[in-house]
PDBML (XML) file of the C-alpha atoms, coordinates in Angstrom:
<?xml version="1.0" encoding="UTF-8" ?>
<PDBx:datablock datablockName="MODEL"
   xmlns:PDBx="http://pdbml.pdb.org/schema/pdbx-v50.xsd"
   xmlns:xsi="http://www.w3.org/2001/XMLSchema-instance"
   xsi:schemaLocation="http://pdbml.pdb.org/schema/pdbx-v50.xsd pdbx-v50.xsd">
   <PDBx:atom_siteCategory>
      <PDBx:atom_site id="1">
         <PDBx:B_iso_or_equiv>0.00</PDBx:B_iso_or_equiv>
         <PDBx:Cartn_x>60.622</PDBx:Cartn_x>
         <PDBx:Cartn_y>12.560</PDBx:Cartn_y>
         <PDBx:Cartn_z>-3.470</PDBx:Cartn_z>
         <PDBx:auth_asym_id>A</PDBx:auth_asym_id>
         <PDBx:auth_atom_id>CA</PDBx:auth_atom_id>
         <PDBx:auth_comp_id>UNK</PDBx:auth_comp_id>
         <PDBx:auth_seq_id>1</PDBx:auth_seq_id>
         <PDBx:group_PDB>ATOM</PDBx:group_PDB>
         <PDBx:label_alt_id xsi:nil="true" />
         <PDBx:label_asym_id>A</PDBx:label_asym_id>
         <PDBx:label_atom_id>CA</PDBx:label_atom_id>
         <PDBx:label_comp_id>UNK</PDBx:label_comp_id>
         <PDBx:label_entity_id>1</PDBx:label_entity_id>
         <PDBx:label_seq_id>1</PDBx:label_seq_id>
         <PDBx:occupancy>1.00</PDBx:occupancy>
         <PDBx:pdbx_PDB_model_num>1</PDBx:pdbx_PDB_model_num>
         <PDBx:type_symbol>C</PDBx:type_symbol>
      </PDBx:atom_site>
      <PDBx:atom_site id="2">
         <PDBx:B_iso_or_equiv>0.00</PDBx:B_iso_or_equiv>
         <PDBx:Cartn_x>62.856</PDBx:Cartn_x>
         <PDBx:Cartn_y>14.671</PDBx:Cartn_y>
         <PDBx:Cartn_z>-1.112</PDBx:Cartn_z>
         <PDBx:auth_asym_id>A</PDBx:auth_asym_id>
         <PDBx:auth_atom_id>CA</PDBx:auth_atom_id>
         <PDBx:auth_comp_id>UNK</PDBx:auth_comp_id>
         <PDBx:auth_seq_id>2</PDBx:auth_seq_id>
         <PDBx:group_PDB>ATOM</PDBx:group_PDB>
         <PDBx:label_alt_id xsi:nil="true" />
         <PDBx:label_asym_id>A</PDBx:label_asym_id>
         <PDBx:label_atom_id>CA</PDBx:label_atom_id>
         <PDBx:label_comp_id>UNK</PDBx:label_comp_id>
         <PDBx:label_entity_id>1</PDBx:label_entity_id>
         <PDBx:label_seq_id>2</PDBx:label_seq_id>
         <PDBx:occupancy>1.00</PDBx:occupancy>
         <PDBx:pdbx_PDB_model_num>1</PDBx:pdbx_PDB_model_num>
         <PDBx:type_symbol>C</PDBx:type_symbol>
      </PDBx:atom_site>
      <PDBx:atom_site id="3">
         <PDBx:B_iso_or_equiv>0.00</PDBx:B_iso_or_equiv>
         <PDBx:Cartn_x>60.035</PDBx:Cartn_x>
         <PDBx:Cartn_y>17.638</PDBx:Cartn_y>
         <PDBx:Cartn_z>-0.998</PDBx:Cartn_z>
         <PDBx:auth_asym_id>A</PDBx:auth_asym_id>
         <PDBx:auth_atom_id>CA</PDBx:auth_atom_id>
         <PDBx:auth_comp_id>UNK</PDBx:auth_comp_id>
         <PDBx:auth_seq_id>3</PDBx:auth_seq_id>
         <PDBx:group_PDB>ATOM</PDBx:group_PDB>
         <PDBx:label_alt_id xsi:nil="true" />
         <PDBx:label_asym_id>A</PDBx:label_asym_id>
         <PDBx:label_atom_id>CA</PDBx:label_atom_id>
         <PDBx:label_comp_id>UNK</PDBx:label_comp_id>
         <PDBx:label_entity_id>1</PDBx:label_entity_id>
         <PDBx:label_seq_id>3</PDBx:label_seq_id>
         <PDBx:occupancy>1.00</PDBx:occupancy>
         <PDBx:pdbx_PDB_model_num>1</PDBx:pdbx_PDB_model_num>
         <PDBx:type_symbol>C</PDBx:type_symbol>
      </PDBx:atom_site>
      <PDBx:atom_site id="4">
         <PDBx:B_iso_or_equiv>0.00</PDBx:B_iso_or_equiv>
         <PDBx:Cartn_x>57.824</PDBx:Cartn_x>
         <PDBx:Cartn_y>14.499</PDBx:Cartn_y>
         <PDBx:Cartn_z>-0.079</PDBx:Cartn_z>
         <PDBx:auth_asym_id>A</PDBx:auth_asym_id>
         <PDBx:auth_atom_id>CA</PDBx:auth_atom_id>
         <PDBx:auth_comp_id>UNK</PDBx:auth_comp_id>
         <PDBx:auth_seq_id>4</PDBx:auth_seq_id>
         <PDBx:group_PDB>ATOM</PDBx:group_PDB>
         <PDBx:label_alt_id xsi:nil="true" />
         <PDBx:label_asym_id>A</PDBx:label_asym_id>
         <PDBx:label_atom_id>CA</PDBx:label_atom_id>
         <PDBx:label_comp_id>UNK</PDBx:label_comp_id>
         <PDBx:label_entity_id>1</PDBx:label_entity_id>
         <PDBx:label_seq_id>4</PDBx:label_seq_id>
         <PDBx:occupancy>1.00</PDBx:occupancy>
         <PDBx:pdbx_PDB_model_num>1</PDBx:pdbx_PDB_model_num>
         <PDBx:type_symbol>C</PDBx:type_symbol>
      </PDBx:atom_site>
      <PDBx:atom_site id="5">
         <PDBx:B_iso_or_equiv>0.00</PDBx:B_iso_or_equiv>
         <PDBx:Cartn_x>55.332</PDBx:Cartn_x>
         <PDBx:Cartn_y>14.944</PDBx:Cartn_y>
         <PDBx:Cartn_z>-2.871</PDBx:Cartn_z>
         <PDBx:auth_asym_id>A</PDBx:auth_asym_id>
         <PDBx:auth_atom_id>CA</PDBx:auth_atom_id>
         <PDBx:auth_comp_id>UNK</PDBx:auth_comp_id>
         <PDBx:auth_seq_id>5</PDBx:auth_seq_id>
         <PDBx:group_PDB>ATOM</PDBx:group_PDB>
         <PDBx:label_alt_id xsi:nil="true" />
         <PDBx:label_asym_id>A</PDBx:label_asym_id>
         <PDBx:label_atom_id>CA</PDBx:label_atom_id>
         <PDBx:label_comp_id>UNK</PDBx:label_comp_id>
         <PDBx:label_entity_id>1</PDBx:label_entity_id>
         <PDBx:label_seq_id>5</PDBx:label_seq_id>
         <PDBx:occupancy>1.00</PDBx:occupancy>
         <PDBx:pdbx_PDB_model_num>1</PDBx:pdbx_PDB_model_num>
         <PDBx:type_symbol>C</PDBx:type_symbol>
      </PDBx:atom_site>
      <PDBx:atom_site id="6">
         <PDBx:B_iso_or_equiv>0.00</PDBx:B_iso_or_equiv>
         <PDBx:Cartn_x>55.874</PDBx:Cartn_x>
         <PDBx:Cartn_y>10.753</PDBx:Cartn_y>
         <PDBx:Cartn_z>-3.744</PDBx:Cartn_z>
         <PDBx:auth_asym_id>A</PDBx:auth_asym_id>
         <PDBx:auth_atom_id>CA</PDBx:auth_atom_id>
         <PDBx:auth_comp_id>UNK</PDBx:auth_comp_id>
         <PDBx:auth_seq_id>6</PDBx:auth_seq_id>
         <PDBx:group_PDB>ATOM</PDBx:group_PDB>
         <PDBx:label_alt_id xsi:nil="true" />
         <PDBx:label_asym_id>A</PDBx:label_asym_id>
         <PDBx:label_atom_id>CA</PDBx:label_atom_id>
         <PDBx:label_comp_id>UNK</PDBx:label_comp_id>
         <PDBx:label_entity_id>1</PDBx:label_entity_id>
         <PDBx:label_seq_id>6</PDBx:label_seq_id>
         <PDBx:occupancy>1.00</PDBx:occupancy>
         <PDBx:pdbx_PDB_model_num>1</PDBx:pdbx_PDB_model_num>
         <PDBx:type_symbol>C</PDBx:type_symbol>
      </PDBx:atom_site>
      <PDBx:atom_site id="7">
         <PDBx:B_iso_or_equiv>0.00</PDBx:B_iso_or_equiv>
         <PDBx:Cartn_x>56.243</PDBx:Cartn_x>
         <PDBx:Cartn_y>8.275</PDBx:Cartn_y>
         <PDBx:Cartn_z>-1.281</PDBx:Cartn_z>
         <PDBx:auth_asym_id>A</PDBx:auth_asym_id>
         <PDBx:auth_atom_id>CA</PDBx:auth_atom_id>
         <PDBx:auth_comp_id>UNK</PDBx:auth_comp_id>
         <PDBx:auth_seq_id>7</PDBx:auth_seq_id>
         <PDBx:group_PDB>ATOM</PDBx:group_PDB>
         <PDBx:label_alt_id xsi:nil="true" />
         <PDBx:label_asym_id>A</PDBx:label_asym_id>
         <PDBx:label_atom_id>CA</PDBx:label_atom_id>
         <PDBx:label_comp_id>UNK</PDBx:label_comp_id>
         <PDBx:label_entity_id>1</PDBx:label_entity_id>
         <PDBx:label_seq_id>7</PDBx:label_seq_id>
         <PDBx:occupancy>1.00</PDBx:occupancy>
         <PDBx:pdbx_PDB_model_num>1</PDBx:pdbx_PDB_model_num>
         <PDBx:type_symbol>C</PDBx:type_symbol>
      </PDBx:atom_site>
      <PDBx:atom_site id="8">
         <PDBx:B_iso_or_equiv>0.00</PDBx:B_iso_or_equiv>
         <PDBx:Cartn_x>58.553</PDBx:Cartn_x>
         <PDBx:Cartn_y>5.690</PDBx:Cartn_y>
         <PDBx:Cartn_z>-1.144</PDBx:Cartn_z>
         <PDBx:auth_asym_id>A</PDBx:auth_asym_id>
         <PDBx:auth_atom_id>CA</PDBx:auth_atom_id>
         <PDBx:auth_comp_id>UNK</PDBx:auth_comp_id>
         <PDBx:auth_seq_id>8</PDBx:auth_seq_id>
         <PDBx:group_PDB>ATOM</PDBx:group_PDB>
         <PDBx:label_alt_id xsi:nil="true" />
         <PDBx:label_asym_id>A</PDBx:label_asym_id>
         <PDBx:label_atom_id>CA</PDBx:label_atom_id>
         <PDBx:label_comp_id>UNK</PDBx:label_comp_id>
         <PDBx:label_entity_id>1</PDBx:label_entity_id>
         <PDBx:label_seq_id>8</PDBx:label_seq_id>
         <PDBx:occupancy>1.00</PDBx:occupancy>
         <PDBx:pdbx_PDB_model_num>1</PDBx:pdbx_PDB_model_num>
         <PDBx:type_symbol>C</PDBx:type_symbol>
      </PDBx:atom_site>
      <PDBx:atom_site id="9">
         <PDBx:B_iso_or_equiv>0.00</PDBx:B_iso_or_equiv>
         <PDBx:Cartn_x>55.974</PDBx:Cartn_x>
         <PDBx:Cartn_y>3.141</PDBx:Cartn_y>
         <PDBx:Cartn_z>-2.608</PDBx:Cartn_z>
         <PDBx:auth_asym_id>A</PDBx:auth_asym_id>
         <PDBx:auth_atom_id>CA</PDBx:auth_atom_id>
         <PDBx:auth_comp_id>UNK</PDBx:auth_comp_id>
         <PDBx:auth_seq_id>9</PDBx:auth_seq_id>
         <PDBx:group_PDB>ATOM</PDBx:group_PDB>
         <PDBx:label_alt_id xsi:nil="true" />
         <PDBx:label_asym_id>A</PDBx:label_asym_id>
         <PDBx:label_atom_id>CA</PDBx:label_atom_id>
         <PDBx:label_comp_id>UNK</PDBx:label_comp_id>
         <PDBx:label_entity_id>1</PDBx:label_entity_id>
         <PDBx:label_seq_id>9</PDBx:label_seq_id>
         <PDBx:occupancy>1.00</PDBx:occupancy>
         <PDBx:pdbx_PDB_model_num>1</PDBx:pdbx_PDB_model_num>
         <PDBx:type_symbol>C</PDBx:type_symbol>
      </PDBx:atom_site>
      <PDBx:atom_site id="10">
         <PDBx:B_iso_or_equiv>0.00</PDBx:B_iso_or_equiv>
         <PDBx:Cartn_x>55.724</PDBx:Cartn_x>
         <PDBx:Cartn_y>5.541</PDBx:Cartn_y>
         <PDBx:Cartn_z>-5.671</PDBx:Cartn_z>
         <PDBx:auth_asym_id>A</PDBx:auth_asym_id>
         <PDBx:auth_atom_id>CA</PDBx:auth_atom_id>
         <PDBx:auth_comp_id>UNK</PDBx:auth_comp_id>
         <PDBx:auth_seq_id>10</PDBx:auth_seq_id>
         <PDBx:group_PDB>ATOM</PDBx:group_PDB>
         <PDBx:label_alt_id xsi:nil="true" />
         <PDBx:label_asym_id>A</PDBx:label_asym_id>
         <PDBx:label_atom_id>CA</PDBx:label_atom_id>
         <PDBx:label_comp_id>UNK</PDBx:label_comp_id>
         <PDBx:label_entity_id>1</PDBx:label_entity_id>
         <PDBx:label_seq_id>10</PDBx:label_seq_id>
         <PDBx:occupancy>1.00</PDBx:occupancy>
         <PDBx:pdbx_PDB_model_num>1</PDBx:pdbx_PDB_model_num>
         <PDBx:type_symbol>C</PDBx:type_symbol>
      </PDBx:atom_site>
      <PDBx:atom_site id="11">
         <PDBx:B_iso_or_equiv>0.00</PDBx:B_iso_or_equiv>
         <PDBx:Cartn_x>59.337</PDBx:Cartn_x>
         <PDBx:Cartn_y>6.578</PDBx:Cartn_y>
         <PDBx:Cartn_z>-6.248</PDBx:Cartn_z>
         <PDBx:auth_asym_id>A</PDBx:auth_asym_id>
         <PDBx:auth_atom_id>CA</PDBx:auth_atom_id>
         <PDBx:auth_comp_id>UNK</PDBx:auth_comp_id>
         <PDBx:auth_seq_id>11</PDBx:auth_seq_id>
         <PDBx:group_PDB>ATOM</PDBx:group_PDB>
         <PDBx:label_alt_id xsi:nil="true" />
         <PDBx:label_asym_id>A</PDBx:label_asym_id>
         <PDBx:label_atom_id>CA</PDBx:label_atom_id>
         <PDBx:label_comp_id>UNK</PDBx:label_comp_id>
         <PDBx:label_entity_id>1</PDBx:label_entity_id>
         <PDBx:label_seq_id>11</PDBx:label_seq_id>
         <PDBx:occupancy>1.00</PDBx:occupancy>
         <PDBx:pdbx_PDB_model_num>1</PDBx:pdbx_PDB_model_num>
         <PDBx:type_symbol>C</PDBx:type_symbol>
      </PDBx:atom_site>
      <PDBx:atom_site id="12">
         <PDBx:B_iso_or_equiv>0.00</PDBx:B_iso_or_equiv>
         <PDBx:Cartn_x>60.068</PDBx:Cartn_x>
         <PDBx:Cartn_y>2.630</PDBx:Cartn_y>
         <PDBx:Cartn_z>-6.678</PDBx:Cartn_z>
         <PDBx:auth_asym_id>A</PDBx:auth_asym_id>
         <PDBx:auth_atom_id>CA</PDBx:auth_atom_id>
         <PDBx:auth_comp_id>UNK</PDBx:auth_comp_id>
         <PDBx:auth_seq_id>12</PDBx:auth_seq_id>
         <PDBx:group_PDB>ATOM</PDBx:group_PDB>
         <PDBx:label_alt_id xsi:nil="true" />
         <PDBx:label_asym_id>A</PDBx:label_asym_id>
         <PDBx:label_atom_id>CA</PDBx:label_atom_id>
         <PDBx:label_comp_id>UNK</PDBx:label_comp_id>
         <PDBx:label_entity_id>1</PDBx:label_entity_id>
         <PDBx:label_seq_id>12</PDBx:label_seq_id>
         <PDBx:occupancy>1.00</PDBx:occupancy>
         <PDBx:pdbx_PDB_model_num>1</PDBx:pdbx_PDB_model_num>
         <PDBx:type_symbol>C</PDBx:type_symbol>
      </PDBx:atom_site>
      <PDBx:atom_site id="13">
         <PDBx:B_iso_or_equiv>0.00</PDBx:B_iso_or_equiv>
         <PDBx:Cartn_x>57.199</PDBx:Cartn_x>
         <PDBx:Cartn_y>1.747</PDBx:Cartn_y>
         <PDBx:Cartn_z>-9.253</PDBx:Cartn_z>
         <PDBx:auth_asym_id>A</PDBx:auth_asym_id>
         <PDBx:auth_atom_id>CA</PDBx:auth_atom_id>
         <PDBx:auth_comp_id>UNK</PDBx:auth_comp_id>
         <PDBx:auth_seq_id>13</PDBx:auth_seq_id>
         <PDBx:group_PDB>ATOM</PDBx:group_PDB>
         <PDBx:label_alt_id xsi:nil="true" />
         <PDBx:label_asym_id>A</PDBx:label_asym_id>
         <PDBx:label_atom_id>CA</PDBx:label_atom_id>
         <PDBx:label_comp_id>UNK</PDBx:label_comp_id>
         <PDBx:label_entity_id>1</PDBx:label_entity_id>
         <PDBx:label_seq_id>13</PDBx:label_seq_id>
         <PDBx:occupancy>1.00</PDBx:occupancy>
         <PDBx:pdbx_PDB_model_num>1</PDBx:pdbx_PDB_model_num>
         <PDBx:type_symbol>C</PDBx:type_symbol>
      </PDBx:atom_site>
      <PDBx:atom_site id="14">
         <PDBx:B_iso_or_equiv>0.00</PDBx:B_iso_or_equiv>
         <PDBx:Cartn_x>57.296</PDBx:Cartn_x>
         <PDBx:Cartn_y>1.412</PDBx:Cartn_y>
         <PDBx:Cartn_z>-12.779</PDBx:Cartn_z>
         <PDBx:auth_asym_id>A</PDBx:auth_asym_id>
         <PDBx:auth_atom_id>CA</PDBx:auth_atom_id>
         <PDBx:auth_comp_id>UNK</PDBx:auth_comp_id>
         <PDBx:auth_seq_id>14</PDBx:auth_seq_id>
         <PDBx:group_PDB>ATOM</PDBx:group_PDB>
         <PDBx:label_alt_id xsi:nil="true" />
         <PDBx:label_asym_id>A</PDBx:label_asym_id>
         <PDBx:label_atom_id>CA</PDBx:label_atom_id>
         <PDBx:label_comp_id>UNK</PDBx:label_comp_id>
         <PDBx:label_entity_id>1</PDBx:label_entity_id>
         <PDBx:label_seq_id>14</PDBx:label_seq_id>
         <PDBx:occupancy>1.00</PDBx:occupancy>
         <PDBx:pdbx_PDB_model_num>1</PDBx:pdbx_PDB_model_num>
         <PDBx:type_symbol>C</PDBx:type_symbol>
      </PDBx:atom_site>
      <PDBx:atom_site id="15">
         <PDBx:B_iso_or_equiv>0.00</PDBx:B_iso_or_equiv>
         <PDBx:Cartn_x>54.803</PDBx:Cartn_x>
         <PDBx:Cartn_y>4.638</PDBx:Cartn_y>
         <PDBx:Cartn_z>-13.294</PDBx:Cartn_z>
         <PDBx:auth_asym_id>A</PDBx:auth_asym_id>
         <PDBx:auth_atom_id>CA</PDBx:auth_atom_id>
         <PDBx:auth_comp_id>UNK</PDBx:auth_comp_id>
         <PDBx:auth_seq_id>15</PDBx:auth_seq_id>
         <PDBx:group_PDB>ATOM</PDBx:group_PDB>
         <PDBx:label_alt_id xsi:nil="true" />
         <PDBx:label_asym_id>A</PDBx:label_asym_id>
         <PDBx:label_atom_id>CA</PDBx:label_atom_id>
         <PDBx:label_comp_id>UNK</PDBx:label_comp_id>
         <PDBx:label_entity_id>1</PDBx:label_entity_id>
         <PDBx:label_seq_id>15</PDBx:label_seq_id>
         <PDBx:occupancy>1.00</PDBx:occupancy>
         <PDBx:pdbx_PDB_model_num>1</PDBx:pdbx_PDB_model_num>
         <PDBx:type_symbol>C</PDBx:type_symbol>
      </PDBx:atom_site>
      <PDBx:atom_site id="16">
         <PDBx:B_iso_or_equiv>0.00</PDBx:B_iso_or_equiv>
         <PDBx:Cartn_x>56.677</PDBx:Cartn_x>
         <PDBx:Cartn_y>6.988</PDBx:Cartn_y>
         <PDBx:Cartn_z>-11.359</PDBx:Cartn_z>
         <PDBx:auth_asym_id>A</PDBx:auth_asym_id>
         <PDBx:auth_atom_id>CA</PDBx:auth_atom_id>
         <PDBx:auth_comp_id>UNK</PDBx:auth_comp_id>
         <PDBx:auth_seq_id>16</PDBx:auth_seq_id>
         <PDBx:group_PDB>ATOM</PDBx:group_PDB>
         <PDBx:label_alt_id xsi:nil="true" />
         <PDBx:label_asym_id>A</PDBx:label_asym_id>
         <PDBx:label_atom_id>CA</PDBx:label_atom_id>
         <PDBx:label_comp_id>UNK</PDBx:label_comp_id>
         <PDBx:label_entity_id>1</PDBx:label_entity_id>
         <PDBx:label_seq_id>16</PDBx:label_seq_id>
         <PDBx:occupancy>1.00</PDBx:occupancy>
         <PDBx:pdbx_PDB_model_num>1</PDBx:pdbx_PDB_model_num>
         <PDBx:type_symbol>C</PDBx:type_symbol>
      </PDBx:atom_site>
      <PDBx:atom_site id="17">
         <PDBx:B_iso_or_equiv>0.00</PDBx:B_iso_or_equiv>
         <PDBx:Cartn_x>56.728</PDBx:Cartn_x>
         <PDBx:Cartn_y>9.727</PDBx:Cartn_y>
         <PDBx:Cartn_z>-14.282</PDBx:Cartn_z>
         <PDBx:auth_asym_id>A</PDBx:auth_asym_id>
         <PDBx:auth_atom_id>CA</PDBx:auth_atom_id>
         <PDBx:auth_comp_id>UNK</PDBx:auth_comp_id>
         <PDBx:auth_seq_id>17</PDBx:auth_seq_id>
         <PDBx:group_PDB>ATOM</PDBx:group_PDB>
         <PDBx:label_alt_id xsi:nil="true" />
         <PDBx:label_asym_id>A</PDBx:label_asym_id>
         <PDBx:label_atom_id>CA</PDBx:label_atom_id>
         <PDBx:label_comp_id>UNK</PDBx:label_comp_id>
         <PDBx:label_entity_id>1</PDBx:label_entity_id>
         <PDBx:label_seq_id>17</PDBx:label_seq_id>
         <PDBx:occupancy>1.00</PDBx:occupancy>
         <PDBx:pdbx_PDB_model_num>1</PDBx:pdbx_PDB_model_num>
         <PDBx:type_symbol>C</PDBx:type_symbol>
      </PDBx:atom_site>
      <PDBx:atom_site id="18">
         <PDBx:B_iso_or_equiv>0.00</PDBx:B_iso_or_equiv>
         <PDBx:Cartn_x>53.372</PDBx:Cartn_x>
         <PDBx:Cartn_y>9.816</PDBx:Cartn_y>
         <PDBx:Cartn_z>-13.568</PDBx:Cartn_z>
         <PDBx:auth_asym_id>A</PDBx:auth_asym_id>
         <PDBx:auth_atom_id>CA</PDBx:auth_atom_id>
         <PDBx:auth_comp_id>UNK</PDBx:auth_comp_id>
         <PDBx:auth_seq_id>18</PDBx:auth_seq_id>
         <PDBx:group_PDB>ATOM</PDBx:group_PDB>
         <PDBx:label_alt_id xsi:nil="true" />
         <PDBx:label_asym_id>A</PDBx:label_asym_id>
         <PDBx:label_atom_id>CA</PDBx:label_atom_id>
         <PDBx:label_comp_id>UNK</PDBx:label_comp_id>
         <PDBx:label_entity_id>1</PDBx:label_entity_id>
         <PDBx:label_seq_id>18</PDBx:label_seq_id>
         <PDBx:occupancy>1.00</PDBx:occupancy>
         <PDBx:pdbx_PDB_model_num>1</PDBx:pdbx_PDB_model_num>
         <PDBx:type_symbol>C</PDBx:type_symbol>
      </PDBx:atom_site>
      <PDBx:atom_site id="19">
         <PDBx:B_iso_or_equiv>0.00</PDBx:B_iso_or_equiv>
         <PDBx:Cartn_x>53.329</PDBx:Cartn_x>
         <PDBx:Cartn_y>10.223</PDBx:Cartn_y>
         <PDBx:Cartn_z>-10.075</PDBx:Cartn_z>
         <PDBx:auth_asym_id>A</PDBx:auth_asym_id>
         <PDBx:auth_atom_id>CA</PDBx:auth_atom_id>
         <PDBx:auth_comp_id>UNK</PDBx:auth_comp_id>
         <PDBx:auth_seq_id>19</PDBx:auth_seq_id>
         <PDBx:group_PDB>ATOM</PDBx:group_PDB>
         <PDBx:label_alt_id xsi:nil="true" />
         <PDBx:label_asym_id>A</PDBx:label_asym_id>
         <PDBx:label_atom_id>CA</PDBx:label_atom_id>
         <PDBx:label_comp_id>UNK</PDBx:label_comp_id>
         <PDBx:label_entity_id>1</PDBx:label_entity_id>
         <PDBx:label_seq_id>19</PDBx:label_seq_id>
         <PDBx:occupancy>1.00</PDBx:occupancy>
         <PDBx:pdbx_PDB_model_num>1</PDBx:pdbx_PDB_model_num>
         <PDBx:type_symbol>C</PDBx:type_symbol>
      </PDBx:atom_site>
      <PDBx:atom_site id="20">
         <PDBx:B_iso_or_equiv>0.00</PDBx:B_iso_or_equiv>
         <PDBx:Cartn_x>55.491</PDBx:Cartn_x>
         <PDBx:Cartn_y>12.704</PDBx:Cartn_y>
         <PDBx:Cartn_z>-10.211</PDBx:Cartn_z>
         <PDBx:auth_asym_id>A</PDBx:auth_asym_id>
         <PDBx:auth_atom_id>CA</PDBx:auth_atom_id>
         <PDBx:auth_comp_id>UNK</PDBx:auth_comp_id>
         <PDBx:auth_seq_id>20</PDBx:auth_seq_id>
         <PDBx:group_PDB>ATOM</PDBx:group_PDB>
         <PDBx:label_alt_id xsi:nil="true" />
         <PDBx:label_asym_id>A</PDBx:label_asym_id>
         <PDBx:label_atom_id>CA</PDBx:label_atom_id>
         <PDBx:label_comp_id>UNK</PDBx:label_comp_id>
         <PDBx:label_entity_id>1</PDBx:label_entity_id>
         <PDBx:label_seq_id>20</PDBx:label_seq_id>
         <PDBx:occupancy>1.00</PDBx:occupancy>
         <PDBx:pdbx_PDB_model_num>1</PDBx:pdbx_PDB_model_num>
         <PDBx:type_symbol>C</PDBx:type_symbol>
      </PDBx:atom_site>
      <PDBx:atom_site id="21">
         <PDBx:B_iso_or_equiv>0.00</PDBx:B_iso_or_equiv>
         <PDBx:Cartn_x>54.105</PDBx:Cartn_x>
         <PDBx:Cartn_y>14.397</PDBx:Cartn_y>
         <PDBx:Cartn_z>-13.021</PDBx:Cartn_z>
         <PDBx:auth_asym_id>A</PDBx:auth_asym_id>
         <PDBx:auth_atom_id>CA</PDBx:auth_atom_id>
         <PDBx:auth_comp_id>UNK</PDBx:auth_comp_id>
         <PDBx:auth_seq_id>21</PDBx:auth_seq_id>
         <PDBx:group_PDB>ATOM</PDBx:group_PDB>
         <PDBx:label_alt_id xsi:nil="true" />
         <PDBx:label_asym_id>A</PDBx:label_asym_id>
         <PDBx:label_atom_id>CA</PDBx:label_atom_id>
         <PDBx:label_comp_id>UNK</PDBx:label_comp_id>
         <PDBx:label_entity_id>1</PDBx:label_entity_id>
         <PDBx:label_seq_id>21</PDBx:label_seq_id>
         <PDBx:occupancy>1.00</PDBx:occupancy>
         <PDBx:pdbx_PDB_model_num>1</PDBx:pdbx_PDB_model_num>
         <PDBx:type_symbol>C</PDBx:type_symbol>
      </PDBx:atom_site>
      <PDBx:atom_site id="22">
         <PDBx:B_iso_or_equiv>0.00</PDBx:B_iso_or_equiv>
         <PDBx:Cartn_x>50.575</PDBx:Cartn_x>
         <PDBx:Cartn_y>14.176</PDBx:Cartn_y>
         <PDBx:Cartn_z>-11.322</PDBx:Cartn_z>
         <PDBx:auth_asym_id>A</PDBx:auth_asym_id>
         <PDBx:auth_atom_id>CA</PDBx:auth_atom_id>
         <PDBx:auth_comp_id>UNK</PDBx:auth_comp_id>
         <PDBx:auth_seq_id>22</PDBx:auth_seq_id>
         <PDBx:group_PDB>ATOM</PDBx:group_PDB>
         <PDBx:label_alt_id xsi:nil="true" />
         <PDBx:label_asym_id>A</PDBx:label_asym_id>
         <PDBx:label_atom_id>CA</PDBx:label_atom_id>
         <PDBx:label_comp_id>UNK</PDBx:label_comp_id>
         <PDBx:label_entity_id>1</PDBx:label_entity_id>
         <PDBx:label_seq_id>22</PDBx:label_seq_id>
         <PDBx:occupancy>1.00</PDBx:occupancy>
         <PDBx:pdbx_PDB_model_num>1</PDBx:pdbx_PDB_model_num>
         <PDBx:type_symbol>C</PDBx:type_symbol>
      </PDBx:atom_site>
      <PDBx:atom_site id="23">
         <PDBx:B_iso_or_equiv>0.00</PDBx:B_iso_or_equiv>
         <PDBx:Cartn_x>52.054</PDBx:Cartn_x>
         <PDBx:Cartn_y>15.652</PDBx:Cartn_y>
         <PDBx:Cartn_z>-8.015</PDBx:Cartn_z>
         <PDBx:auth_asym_id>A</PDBx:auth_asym_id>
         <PDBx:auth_atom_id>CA</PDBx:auth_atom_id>
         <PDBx:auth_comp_id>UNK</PDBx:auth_comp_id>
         <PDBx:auth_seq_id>23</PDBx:auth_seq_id>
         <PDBx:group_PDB>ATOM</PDBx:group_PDB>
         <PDBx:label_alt_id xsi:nil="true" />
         <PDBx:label_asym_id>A</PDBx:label_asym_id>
         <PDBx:label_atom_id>CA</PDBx:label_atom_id>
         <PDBx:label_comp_id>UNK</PDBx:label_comp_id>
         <PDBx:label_entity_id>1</PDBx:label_entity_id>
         <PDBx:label_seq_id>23</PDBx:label_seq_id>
         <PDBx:occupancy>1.00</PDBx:occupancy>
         <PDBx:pdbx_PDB_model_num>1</PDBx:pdbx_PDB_model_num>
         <PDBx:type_symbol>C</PDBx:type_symbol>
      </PDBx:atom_site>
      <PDBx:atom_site id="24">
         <PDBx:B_iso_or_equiv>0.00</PDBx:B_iso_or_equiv>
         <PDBx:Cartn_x>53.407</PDBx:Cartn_x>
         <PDBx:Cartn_y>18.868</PDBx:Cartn_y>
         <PDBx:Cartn_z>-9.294</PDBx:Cartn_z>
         <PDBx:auth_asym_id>A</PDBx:auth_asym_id>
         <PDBx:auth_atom_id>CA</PDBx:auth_atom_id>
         <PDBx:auth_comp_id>UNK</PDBx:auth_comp_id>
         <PDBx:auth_seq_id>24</PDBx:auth_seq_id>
         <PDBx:group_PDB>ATOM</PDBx:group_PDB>
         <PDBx:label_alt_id xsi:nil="true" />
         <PDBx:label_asym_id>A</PDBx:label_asym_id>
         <PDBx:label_atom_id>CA</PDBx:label_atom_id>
         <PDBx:label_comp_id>UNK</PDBx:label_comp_id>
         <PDBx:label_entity_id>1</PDBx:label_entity_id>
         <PDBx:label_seq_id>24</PDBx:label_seq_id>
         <PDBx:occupancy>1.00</PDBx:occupancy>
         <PDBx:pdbx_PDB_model_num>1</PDBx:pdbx_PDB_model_num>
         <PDBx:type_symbol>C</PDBx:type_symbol>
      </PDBx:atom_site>
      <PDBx:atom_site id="25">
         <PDBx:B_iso_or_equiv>0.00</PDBx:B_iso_or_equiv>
         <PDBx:Cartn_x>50.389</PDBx:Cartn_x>
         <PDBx:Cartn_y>19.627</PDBx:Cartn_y>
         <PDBx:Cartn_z>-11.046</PDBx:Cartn_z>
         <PDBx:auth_asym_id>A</PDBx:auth_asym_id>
         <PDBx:auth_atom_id>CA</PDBx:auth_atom_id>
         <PDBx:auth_comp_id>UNK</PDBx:auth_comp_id>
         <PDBx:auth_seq_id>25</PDBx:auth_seq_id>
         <PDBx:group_PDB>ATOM</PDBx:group_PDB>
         <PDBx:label_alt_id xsi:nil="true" />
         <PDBx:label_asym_id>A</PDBx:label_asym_id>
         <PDBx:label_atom_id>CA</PDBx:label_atom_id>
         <PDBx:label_comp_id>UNK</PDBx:label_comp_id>
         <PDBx:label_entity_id>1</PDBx:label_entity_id>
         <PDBx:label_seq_id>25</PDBx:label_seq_id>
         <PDBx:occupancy>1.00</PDBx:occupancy>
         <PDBx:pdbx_PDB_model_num>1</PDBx:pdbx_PDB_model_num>
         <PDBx:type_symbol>C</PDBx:type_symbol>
      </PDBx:atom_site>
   </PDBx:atom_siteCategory>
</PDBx:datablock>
């Protein structure tokens, strides 16, 4: 979230492993 590869919206949700997850890939 810092780098700003998740929003705000996303770092809150309940699927935010895969958001992150997702992003780095």
């Amino acid at each position: 979230h810092k780098l700003g590869l998740i929003t705000d919206e996303e770092v809150e949700n309940t699927k935010v492993q895969d958001y992150v997850i997702k992003a780095w890939i």
